[in-house]
Protein backbone atom coordinates (compact mmCIF):
# COMPACT_ATOMS: atom_id res chain seq x y z
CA UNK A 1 0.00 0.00 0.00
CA UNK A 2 1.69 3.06 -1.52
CA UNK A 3 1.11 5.59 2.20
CA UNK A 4 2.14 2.57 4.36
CA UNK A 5 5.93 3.60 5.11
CA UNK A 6 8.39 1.31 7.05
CA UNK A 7 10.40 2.47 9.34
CA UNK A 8 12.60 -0.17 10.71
CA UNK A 9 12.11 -3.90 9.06
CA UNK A 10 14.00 -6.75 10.26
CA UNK A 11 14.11 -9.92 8.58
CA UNK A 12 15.45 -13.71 9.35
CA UNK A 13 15.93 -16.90 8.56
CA UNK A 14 16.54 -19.64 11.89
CA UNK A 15 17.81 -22.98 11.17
CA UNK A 16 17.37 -21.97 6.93
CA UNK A 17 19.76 -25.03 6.03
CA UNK A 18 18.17 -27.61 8.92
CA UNK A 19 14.78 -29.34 8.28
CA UNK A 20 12.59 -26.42 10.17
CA UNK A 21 13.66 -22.85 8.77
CA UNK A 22 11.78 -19.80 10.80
CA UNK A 23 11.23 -16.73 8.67
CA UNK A 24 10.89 -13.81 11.69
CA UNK A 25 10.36 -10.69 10.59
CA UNK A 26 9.65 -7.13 12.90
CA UNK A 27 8.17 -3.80 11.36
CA UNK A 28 7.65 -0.36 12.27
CA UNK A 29 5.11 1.15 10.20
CA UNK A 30 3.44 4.15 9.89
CA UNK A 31 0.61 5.98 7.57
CA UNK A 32 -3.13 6.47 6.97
CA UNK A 33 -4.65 4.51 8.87
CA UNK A 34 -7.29 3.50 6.26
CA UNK A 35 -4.55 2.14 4.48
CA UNK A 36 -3.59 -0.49 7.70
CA UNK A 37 -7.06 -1.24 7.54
CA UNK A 38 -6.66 -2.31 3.95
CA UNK A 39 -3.61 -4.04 4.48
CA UNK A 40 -5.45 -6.02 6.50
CA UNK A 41 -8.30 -7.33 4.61
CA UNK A 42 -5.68 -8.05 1.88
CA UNK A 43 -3.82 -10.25 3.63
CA UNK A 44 -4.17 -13.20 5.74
CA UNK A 45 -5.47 -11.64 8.74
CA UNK A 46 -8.39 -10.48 7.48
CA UNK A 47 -8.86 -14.50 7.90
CA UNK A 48 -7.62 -14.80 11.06
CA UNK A 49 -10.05 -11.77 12.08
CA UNK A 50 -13.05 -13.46 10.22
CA UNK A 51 -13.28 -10.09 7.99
CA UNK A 52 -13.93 -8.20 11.35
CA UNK A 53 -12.49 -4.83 9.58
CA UNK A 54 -14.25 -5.81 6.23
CA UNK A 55 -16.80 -2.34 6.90
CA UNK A 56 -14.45 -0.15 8.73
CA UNK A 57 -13.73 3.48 8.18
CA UNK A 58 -10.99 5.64 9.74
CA UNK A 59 -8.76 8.74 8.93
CA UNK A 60 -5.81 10.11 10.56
CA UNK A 61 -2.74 8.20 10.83
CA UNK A 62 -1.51 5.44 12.49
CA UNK A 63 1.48 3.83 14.09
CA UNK A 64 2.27 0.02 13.76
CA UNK A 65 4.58 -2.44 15.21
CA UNK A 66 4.09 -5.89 13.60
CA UNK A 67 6.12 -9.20 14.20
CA UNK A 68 5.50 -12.35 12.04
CA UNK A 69 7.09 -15.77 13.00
CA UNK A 70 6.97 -18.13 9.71
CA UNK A 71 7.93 -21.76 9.71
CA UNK A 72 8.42 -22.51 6.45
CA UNK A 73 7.72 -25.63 6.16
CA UNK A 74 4.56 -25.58 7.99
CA UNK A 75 2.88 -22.35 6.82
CA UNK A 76 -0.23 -23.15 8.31
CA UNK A 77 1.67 -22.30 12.09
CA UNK A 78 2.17 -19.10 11.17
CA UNK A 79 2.15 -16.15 14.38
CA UNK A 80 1.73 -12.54 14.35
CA UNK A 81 1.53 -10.22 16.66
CA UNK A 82 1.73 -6.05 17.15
CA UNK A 83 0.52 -2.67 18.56
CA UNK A 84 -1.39 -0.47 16.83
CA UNK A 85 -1.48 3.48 18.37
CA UNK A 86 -4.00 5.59 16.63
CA UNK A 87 -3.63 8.86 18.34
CA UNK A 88 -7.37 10.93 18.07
CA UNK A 89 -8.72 9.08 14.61
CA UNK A 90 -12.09 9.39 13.43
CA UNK A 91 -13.44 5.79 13.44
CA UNK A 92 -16.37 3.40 12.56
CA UNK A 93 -16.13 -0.41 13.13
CA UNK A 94 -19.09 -1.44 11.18
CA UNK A 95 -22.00 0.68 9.02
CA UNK A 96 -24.70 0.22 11.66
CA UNK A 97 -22.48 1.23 14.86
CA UNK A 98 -21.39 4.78 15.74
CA UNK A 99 -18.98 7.05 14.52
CA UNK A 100 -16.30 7.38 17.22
CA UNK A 101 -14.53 10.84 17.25
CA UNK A 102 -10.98 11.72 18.35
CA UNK A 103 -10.76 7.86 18.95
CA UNK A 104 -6.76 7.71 21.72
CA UNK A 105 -6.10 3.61 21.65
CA UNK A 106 -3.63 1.22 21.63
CA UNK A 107 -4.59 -2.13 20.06
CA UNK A 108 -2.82 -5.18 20.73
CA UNK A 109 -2.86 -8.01 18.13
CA UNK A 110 -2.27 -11.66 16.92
CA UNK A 111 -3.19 -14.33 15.20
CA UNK A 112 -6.14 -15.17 17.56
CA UNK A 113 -7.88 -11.83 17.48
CA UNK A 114 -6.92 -8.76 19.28
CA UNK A 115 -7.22 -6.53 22.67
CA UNK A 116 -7.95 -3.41 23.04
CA UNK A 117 -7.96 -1.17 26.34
CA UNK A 118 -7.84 2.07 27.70
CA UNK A 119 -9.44 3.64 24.55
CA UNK A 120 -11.04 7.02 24.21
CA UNK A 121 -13.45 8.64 22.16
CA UNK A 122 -16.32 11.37 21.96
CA UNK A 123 -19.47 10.01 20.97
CA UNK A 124 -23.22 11.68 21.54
CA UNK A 125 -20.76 15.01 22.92
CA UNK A 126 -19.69 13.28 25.49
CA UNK A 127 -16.51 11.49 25.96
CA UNK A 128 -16.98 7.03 26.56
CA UNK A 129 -14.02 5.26 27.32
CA UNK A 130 -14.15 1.67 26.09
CA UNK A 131 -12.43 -2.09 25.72
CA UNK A 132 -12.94 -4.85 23.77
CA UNK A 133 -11.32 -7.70 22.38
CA UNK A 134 -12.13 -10.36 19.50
CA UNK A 135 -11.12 -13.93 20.16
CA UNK A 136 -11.67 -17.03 17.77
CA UNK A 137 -11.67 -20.06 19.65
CA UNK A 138 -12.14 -23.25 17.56
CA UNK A 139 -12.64 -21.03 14.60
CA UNK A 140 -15.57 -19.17 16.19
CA UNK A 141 -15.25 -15.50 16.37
CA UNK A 142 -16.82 -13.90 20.05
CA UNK A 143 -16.28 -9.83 19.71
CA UNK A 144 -17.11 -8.03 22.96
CA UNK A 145 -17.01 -4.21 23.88
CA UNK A 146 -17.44 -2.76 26.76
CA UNK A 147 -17.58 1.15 27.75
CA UNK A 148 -19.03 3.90 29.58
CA UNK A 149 -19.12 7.63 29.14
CA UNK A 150 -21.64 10.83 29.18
CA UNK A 151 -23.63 12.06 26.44
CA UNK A 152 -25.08 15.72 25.65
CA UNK A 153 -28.49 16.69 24.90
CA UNK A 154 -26.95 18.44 21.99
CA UNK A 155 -24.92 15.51 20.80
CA UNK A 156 -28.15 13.34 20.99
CA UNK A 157 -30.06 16.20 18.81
CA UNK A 158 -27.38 16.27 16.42
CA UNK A 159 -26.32 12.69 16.10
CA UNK A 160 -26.38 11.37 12.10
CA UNK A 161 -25.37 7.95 13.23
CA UNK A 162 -28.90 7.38 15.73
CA UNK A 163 -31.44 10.22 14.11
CA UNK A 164 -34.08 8.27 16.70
CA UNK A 165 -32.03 9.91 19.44
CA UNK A 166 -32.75 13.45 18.19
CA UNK A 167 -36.02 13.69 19.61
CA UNK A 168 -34.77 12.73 23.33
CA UNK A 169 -31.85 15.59 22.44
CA UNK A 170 -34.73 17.75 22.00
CA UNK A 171 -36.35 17.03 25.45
CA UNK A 172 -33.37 17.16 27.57
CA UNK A 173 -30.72 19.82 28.74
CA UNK A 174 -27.43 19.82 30.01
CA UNK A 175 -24.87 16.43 30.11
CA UNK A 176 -25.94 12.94 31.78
């Protein structure tokens, strides 16, 4: 992906004349962070996710750090694993959830599914701060958020992802 810029890549080869070689590789990247997204759901973890990004839009940039462990003989054991910092993106997971403003998080990855804690965002003019994680035991993806925050009467009024709010925005005052 042409924005996607690598700032330190490491590659190697364990064992590469004995019966198991290891490919390991570690990245640094950085870029739009729409573009990440799209490296995902290029590549095999968009798989390993079960498409969980497929619908996602974000802007702003973001920082990687990505590790791979390959044995090359037995592609099928493959490991990854990274950070991803997105430092106040705009960001929506799916079409039918919110749009998350001035998201602060710091995802943590592999090839299981990922955490992610101690994020921030304003949603409804109010600020929620949130966690989730995606897991796939057995091949069966469980996603699960969790958050809590305030909302504004004028956030609710002037929401465009929940118009059924606007009406409550119009009865209430103030922050809750």
């Amino acid at each position: 992906l042409p924005e996607l810029h690598a700032q330190r890549v490491e590659a190697r080869i364990d064992n590469f004349l004995l019966d198991d070689p290891v490919l390991h590789v570690q990245a640094d990247v950085a870029g739009p962070a729409s573009d990440a997204v799209a490296f995902v759901n290029q590549s095999p973890l968009h798989g390993m996710t079960d498409g969980a990004l497929q619908h996602t839009r974000i802007d702003g940039n973001a920082q990687v750090q990505f590790g791979l462990t390959l044995p090359l003989n037995h592609v099928e054991a493959v490991q990854v694993r990274g950070d991803v910092q997105l430092p106040g993106n705009t960001l929506q997971i799916t079409p039918d959830t919110p749009t998350l403003h001035h998201t602060q998080a710091r995802l943590h990855f592999n090839e299981s599914g990922f955490d992610l804690t101690q994020a921030r965002s304003q949603l409804l003019g109010g600020e929620l701060q949130f966690s989730g994680q995606l897991r796939t035991p057995n091949g069966t993806p469980h996603l699960r958020f969790s958050g809590q925050g305030s909302a504004s009467a004028d956030g609710l009024r002037h929401s465009p992802d929940w118009p059924l709010l606007a009406p409550l925005g119009q009865l209430a005052q103030g922050r809750a």
